[in-house]
N, C-alpha and C. Protein backbone atom coordinates (compact mmCIF):
# COMPACT_ATOMS: atom_id res chain seq x y z
N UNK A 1 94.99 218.66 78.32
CA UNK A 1 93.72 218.27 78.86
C UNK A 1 92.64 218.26 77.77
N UNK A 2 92.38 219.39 76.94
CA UNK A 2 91.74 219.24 75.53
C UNK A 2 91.52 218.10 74.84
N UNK A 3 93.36 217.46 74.56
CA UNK A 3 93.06 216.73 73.72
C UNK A 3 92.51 215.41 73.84
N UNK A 4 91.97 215.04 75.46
CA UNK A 4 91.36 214.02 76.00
C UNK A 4 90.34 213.50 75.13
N UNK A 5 90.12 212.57 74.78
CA UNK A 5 88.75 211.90 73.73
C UNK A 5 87.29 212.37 74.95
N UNK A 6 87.45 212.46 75.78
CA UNK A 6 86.16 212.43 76.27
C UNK A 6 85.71 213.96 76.46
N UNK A 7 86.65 215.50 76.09
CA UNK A 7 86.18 216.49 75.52
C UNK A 7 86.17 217.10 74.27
N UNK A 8 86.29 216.02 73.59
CA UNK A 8 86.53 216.01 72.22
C UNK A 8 85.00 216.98 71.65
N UNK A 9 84.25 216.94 72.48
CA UNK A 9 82.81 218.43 71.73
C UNK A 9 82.91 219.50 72.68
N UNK A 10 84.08 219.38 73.32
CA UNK A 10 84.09 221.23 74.24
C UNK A 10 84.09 221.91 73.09
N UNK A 11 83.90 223.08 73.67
CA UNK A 11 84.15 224.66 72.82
C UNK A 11 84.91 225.35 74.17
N UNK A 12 86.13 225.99 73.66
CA UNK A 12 86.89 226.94 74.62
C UNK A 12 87.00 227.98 74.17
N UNK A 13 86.78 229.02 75.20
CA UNK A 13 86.87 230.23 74.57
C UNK A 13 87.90 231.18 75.87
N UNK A 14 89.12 231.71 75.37
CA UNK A 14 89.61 232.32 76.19
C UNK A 14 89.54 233.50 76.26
N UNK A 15 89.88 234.26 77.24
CA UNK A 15 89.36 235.48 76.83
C UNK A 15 90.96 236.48 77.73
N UNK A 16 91.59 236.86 76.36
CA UNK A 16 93.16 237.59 77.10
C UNK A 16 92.71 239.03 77.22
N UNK A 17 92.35 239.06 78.78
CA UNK A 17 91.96 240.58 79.60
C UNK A 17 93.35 241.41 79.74
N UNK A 18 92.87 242.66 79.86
CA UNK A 18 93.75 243.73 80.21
C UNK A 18 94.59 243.79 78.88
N UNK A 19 94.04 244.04 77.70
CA UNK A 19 94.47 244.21 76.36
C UNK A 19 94.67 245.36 76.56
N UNK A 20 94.35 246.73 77.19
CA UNK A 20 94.16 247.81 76.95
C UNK A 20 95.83 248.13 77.65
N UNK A 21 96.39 247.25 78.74
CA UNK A 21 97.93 247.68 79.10
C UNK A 21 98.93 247.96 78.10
N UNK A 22 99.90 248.90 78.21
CA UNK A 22 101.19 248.71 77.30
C UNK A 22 101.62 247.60 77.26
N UNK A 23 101.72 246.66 77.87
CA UNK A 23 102.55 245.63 77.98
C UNK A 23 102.34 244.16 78.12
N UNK A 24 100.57 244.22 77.76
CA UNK A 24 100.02 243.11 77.62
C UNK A 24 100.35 242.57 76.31
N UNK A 25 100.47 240.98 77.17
CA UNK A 25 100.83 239.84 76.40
C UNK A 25 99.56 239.59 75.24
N UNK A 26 99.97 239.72 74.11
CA UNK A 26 99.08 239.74 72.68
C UNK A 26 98.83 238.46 72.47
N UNK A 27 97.41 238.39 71.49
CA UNK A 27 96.32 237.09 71.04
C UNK A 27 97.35 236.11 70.54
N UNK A 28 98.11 236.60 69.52
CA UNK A 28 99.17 235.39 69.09
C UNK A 28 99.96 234.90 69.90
N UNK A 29 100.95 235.68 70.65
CA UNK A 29 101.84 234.99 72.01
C UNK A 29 100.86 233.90 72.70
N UNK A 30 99.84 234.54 73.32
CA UNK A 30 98.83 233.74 74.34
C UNK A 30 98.41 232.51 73.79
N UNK A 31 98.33 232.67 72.33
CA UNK A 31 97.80 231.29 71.58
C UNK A 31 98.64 230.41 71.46
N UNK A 32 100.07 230.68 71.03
CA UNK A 32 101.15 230.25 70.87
C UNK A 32 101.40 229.30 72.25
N UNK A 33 101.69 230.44 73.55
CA UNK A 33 101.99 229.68 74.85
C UNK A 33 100.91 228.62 74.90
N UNK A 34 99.78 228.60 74.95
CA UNK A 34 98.66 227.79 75.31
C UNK A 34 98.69 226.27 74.34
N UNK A 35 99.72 226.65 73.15
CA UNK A 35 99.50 225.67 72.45
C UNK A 35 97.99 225.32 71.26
N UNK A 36 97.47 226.35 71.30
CA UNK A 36 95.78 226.55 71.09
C UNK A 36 95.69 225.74 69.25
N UNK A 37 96.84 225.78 68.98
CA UNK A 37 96.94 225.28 67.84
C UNK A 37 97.46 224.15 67.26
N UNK A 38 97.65 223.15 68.51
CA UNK A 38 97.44 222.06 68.47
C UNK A 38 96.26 221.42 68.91
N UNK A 39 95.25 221.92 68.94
CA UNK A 39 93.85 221.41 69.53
C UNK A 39 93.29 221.37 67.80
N UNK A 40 93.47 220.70 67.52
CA UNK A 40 93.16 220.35 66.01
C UNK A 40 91.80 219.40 65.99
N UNK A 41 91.05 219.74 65.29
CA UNK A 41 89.83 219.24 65.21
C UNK A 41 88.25 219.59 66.50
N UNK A 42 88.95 220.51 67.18
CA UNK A 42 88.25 221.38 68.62
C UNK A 42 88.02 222.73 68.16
N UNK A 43 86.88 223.26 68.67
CA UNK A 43 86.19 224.15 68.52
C UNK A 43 87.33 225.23 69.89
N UNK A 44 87.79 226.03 69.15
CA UNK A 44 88.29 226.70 70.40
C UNK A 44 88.40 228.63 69.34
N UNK A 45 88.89 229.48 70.55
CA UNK A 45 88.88 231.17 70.19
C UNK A 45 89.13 231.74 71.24
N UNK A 46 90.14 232.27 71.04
CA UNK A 46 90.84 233.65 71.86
C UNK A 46 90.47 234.45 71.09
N UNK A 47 89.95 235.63 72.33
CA UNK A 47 89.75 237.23 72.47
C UNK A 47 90.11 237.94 73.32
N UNK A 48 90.56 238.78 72.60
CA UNK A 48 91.22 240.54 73.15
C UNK A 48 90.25 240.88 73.95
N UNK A 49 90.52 240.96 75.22
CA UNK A 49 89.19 241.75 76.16
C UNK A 49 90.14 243.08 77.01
N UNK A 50 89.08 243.57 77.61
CA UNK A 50 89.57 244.82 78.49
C UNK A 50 87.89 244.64 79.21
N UNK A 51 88.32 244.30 80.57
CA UNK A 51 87.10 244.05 81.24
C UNK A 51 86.55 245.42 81.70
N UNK A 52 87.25 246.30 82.11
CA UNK A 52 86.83 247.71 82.39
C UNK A 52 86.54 248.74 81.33
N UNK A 53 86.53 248.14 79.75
CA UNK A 53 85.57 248.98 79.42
C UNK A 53 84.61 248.06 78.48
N UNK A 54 84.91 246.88 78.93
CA UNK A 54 83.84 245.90 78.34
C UNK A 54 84.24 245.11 76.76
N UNK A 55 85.38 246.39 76.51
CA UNK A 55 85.93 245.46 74.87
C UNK A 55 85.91 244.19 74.81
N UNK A 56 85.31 243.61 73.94
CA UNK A 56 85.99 242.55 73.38
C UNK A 56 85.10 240.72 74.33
N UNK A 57 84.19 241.74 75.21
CA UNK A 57 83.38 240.67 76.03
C UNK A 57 82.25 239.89 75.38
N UNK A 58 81.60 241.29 74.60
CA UNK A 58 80.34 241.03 73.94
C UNK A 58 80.81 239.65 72.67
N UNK A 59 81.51 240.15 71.90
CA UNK A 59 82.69 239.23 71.06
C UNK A 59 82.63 237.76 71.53
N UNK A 60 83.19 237.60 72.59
CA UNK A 60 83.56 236.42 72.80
C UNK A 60 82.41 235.46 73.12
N UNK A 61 81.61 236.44 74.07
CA UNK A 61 80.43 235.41 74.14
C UNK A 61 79.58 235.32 73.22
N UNK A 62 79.76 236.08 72.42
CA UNK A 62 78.91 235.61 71.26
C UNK A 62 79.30 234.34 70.38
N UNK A 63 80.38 234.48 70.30
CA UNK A 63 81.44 232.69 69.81
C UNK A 63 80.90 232.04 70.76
N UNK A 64 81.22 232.00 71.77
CA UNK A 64 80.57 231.02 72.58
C UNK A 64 79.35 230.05 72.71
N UNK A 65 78.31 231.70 72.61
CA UNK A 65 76.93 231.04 72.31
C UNK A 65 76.22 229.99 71.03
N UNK A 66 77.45 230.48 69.60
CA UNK A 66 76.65 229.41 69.20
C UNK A 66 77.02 228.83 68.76
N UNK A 67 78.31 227.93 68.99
CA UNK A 67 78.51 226.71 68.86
C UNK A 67 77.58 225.86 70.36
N UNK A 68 77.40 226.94 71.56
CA UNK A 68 76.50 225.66 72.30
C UNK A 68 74.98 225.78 71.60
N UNK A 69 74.52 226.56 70.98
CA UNK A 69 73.08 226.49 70.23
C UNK A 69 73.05 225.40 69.59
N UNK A 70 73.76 225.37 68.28
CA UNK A 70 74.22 224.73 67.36
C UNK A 70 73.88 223.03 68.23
N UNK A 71 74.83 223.13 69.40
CA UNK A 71 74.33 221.87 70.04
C UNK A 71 73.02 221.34 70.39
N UNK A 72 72.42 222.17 71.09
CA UNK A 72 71.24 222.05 71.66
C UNK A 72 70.04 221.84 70.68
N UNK A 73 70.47 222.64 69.47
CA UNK A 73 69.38 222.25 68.18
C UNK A 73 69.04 220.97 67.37
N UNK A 74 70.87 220.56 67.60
CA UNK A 74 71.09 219.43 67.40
C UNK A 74 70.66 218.09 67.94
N UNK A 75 70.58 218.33 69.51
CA UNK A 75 69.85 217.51 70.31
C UNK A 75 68.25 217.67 70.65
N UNK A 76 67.86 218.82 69.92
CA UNK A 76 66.42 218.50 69.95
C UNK A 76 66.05 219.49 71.33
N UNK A 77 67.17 220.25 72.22
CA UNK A 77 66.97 220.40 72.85
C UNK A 77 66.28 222.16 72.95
């Protein structure tokens, strides 16, 4: 779905929760399954989160935020 021309300026940001389990599935597997590395020329980032103690949230949205700044500055907006 990414590699559609018409989201060709998304930014994705995933965010692999419940890092803190024994047995959670790790950033590389998750990237791997997702394929995240064939999105070549796309703004994309996986992060390690643990929603119950907040790890790894602050992180991600901060990637997030500024590639959409970056936009908005861009557009004047």
């Amino acid at each position: 779905m990414l590699a559609e021309d018409e989201l060709r300026d998304a930014v994705l940001l995933v965010l692999a929760n419940k890092q803190d389990l024994p047995k959670a599935t790790d950033v590389a597997e998750i990237t791997d399954k997702l394929g995240l590395h064939s999105l070549r020329h796309r703004n994309w980032c996986i992060q390690a989160t643990c929603a119950t103690s907040g790890d790894g949230l602050y992180e991600g949205l901060a990637w997030l935020s500024n590639p959409l700044q970056s936009k908005r500055v861009s557009k004047g907006i």
